[in-house]
Protein backbone atom coordinates (compact mmCIF):
# COMPACT_ATOMS: atom_id res chain seq x y z
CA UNK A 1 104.18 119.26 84.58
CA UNK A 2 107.36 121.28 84.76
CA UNK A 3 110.40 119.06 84.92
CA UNK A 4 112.51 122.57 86.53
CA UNK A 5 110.48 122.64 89.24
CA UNK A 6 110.63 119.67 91.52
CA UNK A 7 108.14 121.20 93.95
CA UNK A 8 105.41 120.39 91.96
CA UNK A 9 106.55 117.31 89.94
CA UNK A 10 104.10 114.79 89.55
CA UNK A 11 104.54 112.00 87.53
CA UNK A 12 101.71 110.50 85.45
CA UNK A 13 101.09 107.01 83.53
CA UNK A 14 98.74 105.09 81.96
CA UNK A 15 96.08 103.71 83.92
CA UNK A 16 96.75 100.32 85.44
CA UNK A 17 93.24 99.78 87.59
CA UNK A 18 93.68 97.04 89.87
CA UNK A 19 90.15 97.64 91.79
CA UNK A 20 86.94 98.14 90.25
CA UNK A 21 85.31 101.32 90.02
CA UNK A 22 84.38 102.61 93.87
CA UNK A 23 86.48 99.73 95.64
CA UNK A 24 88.68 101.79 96.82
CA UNK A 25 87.66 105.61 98.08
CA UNK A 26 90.60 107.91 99.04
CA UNK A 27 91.02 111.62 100.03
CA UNK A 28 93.35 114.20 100.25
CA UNK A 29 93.68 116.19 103.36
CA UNK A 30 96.51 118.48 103.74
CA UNK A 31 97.97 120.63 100.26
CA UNK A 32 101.08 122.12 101.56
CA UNK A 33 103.32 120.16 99.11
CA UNK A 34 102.45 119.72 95.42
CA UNK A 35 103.84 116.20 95.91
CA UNK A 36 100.25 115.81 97.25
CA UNK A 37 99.77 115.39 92.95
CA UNK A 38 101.95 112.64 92.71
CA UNK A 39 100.55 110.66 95.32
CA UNK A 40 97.19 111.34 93.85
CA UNK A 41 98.42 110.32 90.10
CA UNK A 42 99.72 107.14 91.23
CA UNK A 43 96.64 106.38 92.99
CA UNK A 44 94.28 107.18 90.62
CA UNK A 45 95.75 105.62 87.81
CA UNK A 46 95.46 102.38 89.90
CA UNK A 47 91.98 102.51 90.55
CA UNK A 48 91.43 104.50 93.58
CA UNK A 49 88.58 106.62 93.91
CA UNK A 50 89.49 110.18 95.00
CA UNK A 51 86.22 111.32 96.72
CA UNK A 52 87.32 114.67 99.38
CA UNK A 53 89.80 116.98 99.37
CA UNK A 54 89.95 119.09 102.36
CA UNK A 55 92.93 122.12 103.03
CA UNK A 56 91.67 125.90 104.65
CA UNK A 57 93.57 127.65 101.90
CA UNK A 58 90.27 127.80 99.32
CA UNK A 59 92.64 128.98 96.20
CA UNK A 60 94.72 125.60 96.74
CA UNK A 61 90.98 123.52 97.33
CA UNK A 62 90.32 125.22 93.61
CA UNK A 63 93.54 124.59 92.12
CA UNK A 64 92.87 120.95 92.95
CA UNK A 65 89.22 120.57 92.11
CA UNK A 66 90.51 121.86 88.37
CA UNK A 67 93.00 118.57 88.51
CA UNK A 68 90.88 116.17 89.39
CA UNK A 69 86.73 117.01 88.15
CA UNK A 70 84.29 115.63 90.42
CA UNK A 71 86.49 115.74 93.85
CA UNK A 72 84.33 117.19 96.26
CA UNK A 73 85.55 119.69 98.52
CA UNK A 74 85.05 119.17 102.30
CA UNK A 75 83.96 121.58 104.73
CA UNK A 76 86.16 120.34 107.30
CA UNK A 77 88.46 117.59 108.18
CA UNK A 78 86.21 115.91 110.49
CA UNK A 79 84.15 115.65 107.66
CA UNK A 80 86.52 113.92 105.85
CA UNK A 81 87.94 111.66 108.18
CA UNK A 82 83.77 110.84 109.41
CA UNK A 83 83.21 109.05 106.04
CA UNK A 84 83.15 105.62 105.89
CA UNK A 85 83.47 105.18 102.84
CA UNK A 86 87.17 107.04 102.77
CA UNK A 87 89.59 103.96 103.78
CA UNK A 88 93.04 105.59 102.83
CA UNK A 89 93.90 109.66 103.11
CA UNK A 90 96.88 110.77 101.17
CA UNK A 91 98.39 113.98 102.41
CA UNK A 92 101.26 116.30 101.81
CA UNK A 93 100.78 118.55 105.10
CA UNK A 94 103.94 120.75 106.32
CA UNK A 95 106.37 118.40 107.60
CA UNK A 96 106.13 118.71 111.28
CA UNK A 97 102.14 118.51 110.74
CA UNK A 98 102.22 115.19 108.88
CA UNK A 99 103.23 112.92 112.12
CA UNK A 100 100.22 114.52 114.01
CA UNK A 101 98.16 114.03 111.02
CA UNK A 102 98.73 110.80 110.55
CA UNK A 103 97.67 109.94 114.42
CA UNK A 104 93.91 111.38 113.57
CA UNK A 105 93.61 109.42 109.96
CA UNK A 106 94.46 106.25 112.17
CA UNK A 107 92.54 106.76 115.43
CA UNK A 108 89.55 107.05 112.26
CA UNK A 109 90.53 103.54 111.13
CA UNK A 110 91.88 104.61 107.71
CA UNK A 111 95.03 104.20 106.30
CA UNK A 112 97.68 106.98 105.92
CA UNK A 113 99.66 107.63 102.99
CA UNK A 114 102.36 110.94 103.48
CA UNK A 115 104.43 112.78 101.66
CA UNK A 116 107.85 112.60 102.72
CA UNK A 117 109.70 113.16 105.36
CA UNK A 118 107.10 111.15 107.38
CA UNK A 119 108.56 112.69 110.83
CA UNK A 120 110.08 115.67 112.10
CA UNK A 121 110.55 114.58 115.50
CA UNK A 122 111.50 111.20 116.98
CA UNK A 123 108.62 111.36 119.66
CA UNK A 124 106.35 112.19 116.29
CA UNK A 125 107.78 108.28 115.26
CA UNK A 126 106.89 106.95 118.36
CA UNK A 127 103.83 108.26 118.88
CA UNK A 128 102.66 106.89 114.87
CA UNK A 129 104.31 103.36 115.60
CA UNK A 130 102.03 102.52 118.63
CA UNK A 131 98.90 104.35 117.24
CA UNK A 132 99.87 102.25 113.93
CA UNK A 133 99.74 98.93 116.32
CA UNK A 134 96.54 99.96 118.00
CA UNK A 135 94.62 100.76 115.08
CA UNK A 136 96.35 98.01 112.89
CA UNK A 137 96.19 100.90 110.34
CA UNK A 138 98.94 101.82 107.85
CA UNK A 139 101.56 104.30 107.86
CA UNK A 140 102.85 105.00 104.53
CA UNK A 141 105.39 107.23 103.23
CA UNK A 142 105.79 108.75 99.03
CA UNK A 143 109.20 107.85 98.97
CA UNK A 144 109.15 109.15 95.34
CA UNK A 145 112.75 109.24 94.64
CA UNK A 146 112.39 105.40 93.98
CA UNK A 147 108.92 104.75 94.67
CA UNK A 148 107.75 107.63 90.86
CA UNK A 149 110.91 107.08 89.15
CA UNK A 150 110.83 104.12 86.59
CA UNK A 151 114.51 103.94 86.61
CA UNK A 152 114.26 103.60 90.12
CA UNK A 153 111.82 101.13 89.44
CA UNK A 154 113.83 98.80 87.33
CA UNK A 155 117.00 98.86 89.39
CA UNK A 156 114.93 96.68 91.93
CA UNK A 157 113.53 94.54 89.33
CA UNK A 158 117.06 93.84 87.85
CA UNK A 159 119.02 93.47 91.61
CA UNK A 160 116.02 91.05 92.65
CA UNK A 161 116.76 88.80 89.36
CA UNK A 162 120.29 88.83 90.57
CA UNK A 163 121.76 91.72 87.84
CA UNK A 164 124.30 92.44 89.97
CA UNK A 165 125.22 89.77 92.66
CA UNK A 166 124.84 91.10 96.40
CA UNK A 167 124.51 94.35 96.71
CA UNK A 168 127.79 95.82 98.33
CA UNK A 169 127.70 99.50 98.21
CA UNK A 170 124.83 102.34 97.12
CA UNK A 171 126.01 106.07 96.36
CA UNK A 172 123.54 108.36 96.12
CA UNK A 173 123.08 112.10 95.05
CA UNK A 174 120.25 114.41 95.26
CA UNK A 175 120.67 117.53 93.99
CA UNK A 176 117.88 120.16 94.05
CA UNK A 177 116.98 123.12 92.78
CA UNK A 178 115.96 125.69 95.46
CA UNK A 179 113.55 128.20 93.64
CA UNK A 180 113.54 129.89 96.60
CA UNK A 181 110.66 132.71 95.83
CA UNK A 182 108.51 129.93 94.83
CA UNK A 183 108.93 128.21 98.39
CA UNK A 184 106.41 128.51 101.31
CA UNK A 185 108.01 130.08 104.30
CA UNK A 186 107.87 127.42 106.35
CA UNK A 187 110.08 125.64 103.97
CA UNK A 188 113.05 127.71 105.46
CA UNK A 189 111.52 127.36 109.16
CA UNK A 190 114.49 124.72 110.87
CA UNK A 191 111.12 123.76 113.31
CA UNK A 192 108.61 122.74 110.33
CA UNK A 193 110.68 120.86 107.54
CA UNK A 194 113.01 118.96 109.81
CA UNK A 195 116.42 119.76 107.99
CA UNK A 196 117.96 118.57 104.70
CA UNK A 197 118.99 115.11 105.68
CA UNK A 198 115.52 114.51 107.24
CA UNK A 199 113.69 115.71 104.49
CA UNK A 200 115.23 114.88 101.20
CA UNK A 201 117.70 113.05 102.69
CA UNK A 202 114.93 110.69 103.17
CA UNK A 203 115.05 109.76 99.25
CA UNK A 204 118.62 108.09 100.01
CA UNK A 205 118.07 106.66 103.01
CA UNK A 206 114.75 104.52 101.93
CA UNK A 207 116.28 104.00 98.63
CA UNK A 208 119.76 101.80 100.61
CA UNK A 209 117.38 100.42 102.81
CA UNK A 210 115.43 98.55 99.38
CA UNK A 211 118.54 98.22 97.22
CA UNK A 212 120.75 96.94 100.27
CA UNK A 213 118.06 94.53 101.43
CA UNK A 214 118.61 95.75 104.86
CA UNK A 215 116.26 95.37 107.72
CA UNK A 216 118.55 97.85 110.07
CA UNK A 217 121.62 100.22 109.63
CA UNK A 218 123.57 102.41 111.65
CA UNK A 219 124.51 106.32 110.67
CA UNK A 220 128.21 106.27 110.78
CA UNK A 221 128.59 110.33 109.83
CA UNK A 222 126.78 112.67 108.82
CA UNK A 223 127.23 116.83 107.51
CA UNK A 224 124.91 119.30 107.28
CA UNK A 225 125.65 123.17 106.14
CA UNK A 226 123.94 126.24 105.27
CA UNK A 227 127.52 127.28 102.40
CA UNK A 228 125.42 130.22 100.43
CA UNK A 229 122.11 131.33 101.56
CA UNK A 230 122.37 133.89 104.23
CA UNK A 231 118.95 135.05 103.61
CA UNK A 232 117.26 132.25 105.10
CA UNK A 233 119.57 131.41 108.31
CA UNK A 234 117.67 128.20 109.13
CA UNK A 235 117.95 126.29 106.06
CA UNK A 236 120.96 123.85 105.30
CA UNK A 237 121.94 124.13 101.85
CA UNK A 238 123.78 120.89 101.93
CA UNK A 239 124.11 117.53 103.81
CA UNK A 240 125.91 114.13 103.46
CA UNK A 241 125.66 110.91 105.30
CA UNK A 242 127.87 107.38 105.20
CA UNK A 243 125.82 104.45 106.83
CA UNK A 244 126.56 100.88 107.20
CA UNK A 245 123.69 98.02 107.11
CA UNK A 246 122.68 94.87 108.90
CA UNK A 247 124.13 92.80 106.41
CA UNK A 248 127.41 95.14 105.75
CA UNK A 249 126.15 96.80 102.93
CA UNK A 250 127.78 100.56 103.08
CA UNK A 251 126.16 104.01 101.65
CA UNK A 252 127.25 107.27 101.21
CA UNK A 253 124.82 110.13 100.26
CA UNK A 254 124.81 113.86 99.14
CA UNK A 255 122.06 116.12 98.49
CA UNK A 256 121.76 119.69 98.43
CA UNK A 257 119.95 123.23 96.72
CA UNK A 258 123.07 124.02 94.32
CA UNK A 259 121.30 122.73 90.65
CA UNK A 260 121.99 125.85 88.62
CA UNK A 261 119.89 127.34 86.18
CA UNK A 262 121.20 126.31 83.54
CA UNK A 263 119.78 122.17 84.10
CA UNK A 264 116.89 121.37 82.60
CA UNK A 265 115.55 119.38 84.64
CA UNK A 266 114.91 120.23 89.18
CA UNK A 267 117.91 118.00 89.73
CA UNK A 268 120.44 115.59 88.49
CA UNK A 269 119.57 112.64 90.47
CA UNK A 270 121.90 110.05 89.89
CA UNK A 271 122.43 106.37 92.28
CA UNK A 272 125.15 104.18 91.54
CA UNK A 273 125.29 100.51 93.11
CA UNK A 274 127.93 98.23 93.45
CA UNK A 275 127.49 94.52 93.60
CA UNK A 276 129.59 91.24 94.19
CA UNK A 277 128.84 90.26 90.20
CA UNK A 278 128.42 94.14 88.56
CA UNK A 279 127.61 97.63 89.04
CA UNK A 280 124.48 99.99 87.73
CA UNK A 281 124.22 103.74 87.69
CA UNK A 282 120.69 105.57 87.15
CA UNK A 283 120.50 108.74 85.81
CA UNK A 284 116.67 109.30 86.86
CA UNK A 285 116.19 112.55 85.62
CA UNK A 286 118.47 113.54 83.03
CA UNK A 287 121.49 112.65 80.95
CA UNK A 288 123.03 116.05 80.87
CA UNK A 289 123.88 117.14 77.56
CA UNK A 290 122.80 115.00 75.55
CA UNK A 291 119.23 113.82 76.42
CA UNK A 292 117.13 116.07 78.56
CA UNK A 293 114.55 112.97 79.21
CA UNK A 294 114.65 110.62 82.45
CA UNK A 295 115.28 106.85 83.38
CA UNK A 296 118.71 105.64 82.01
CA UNK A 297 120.04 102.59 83.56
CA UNK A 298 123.38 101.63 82.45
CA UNK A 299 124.59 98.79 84.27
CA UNK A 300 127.84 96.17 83.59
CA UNK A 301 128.17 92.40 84.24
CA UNK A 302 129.85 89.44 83.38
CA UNK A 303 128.40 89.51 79.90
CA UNK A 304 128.96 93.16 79.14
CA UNK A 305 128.09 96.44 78.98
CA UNK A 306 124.32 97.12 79.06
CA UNK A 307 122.11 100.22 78.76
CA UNK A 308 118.03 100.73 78.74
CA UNK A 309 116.28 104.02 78.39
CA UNK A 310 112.99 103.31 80.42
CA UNK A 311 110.60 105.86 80.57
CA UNK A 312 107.09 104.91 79.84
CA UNK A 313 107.70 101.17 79.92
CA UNK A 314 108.36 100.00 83.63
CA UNK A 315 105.55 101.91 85.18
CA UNK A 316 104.52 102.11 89.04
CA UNK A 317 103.65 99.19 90.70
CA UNK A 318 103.24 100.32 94.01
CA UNK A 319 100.31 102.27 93.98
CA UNK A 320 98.74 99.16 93.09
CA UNK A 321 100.22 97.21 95.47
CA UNK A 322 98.97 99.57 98.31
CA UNK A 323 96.08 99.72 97.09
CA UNK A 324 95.63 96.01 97.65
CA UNK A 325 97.47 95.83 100.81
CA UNK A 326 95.06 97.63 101.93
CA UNK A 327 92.20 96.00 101.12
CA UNK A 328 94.05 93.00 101.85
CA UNK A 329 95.95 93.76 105.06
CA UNK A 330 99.05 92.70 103.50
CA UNK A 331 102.68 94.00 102.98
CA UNK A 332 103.67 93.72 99.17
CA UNK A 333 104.13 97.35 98.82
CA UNK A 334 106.21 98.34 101.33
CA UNK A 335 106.42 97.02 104.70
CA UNK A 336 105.47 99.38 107.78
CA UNK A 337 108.67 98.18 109.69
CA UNK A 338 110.23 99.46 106.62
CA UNK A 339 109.12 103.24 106.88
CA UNK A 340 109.70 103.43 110.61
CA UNK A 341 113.25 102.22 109.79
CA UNK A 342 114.07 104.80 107.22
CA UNK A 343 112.29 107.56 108.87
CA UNK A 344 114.40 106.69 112.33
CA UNK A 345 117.73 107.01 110.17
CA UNK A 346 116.87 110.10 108.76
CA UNK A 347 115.59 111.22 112.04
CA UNK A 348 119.42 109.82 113.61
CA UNK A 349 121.35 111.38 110.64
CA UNK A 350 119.98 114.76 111.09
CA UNK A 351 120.27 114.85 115.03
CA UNK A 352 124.04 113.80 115.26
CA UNK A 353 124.98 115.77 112.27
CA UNK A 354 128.32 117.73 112.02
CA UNK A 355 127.17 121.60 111.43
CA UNK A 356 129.98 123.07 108.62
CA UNK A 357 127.86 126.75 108.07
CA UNK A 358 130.51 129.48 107.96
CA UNK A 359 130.74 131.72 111.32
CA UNK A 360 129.97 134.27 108.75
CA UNK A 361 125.87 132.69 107.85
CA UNK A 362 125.61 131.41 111.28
């Protein structure tokens, strides 16, 4: 796993079963994002069964096969979708083909798990929120940013044991690095991935959402740009957003393509929350300079300054929790009001966005 190239990051940990062997049978339709490994990992590692994989690019089907032995490769996705056996699909399709997507995998009766962004289109929302009412089937979303990021992880864990106090305020940043020969070209099609704020502004948005404890929020402002790539005229380089919750809980967010070179890891990803009784900051996936390794919480309180390095000991418990919600038509994991939610502000942030590209790259 490269840690430059966030593309294809994809987290692994020790297995943490919580079905028995052929419980739970998944598949993966759809290998336009290597994020499609991730999801798989997690998965996987908590019992799942990974039984198809299905995409018409053969040299992808291979690629996958050589990941995970014994994954049989489908013909079709009817064939896929057919089997009975198969009660969640995970799939990392291009972004404007995962709403669509996840409208067959339900009308099927399976569950849906997506890479993010879940939506590039509000009618794309609509149209998965009443198929996800008919069918009573689940729309998930890899939300890895918090979801495969044990420093992510642990930030709930201490906020929910009261760390902090209230949460007041949650700053984000999600730098990225572009690698932009490695890309797809519908990676730097405006139509397909949605725009920065919808797609990895996504990250922050679900993130304030589950550190906020807010149900709703509003987009107050929001920026997009396209500063230094005049190559590729559709894609926005950069994008911020400031949003206010239900509960008054405030965010502000950047992220962007500007890591340089010279990090040595695919971004600095760094979220900083405020509370009534402290503050934490988590640099996920580096502490630049002096520890090119991921998951530092620092955090202060009334009893002092504290600090825990955390990778490999939190692990990721919702994998396992989906896995059981559904089997058990419950909501532990994530809620499915709480996708909708975060996909709708991204979907909001992006739309009303302030557009700051020079006259020069327009």
């Amino acid at each position: 796993m490269s840690r430059k190239d966030g593309m294809n990051y994809a987290p692994r940990h020790e297995a943490k079963p919580v079905v028995g062997p052929g419980e739970f049978v998944i598949a993966a339709i759809a290998l336009d994002h290597g994020h499609i490994y991730g999801m798989c990992n997690g998965l996987v590692e908590a019992g799942a069964q990974l039984k198809w994989v299905y995409d018409p690019d053969p040299e992808k089907v291979k690629a996958f096969i050589a990941a995970y032995p014994g994954v049989r490769a489908a013909r079709s996705e009817e064939e896929v979708l057919e089997d009975p056996e198969v009660r969640l699909v995970a799939a990392a399709a291009v972004p404007s083909g995962r709403g669509p997507l996840g409208l067959r995998v339900m009308a099927h009766g399976k569950d849906y798990f997506t890479d993010k962004a879940p939506f590039t289109a509000m009618e794309q929302l609509e149209a998965a929120r009443l198929q996800s009412e008919k069918t009573k089937r689940k729309y998930m979303c890899y939300f890895s940013e918090r979801l495969h990021v044990e420093s992510a992880v642990y930030a709930g864990q201490l906020i929910r044991q009261g760390a902090i106090g209230r949460v007041l305020q949650v700053i984000g940043m999600g730098p990225h690095r572009l690698n932009a020969p490695s890309r797809p070209g519908w990676f730097f099609q405006r139509e397909k991935y949605g725009g920065i704020l919808c797609d990895i502004g996504s990250h922050q948005i679900e993130q304030f959402l589950y550190y906020g404890n807010c149900l709703d929020a509003k987009v107050l402002h929001s920026k997009v740009a396209n500063y230094n790539h005049a190559a590729y005229p559709e894609l926005e380089d950069f994008g911020d957003a400031t949003l206010v919750g239900d509960n008054g809980t405030t965010q502000y967010f950047r992220v962007d393509w500007f890591t340089p070179d010279g990090l040595g890891t695919w971004g600095d990803g760094r979220t900083i929350i405020m509370g009534t009784e402290g503050y934490m900051e988590l640099r996920k996936y580096s502490d630049i300079a002096r520890s090119n390794t991921p998951d530092h919480v620092f955090w202060v309180d009334g009893q002092g300054e504290h600090y825990e390095h955390v990778a490999g000991k939190v692990g990721f418990p919702f994998f396992g929790e989906l896995i059981l919600d559904c089997l058990e038509r419950t909501e532990l994991a994530m809620t499915q009001a709480h996708v909708f939610k975060a996909a709708k502000l991204c979907l909001q942030a992006q739309s009303q966005a302030l557009n700051l590209t020079p006259d020069t790259l327009r």
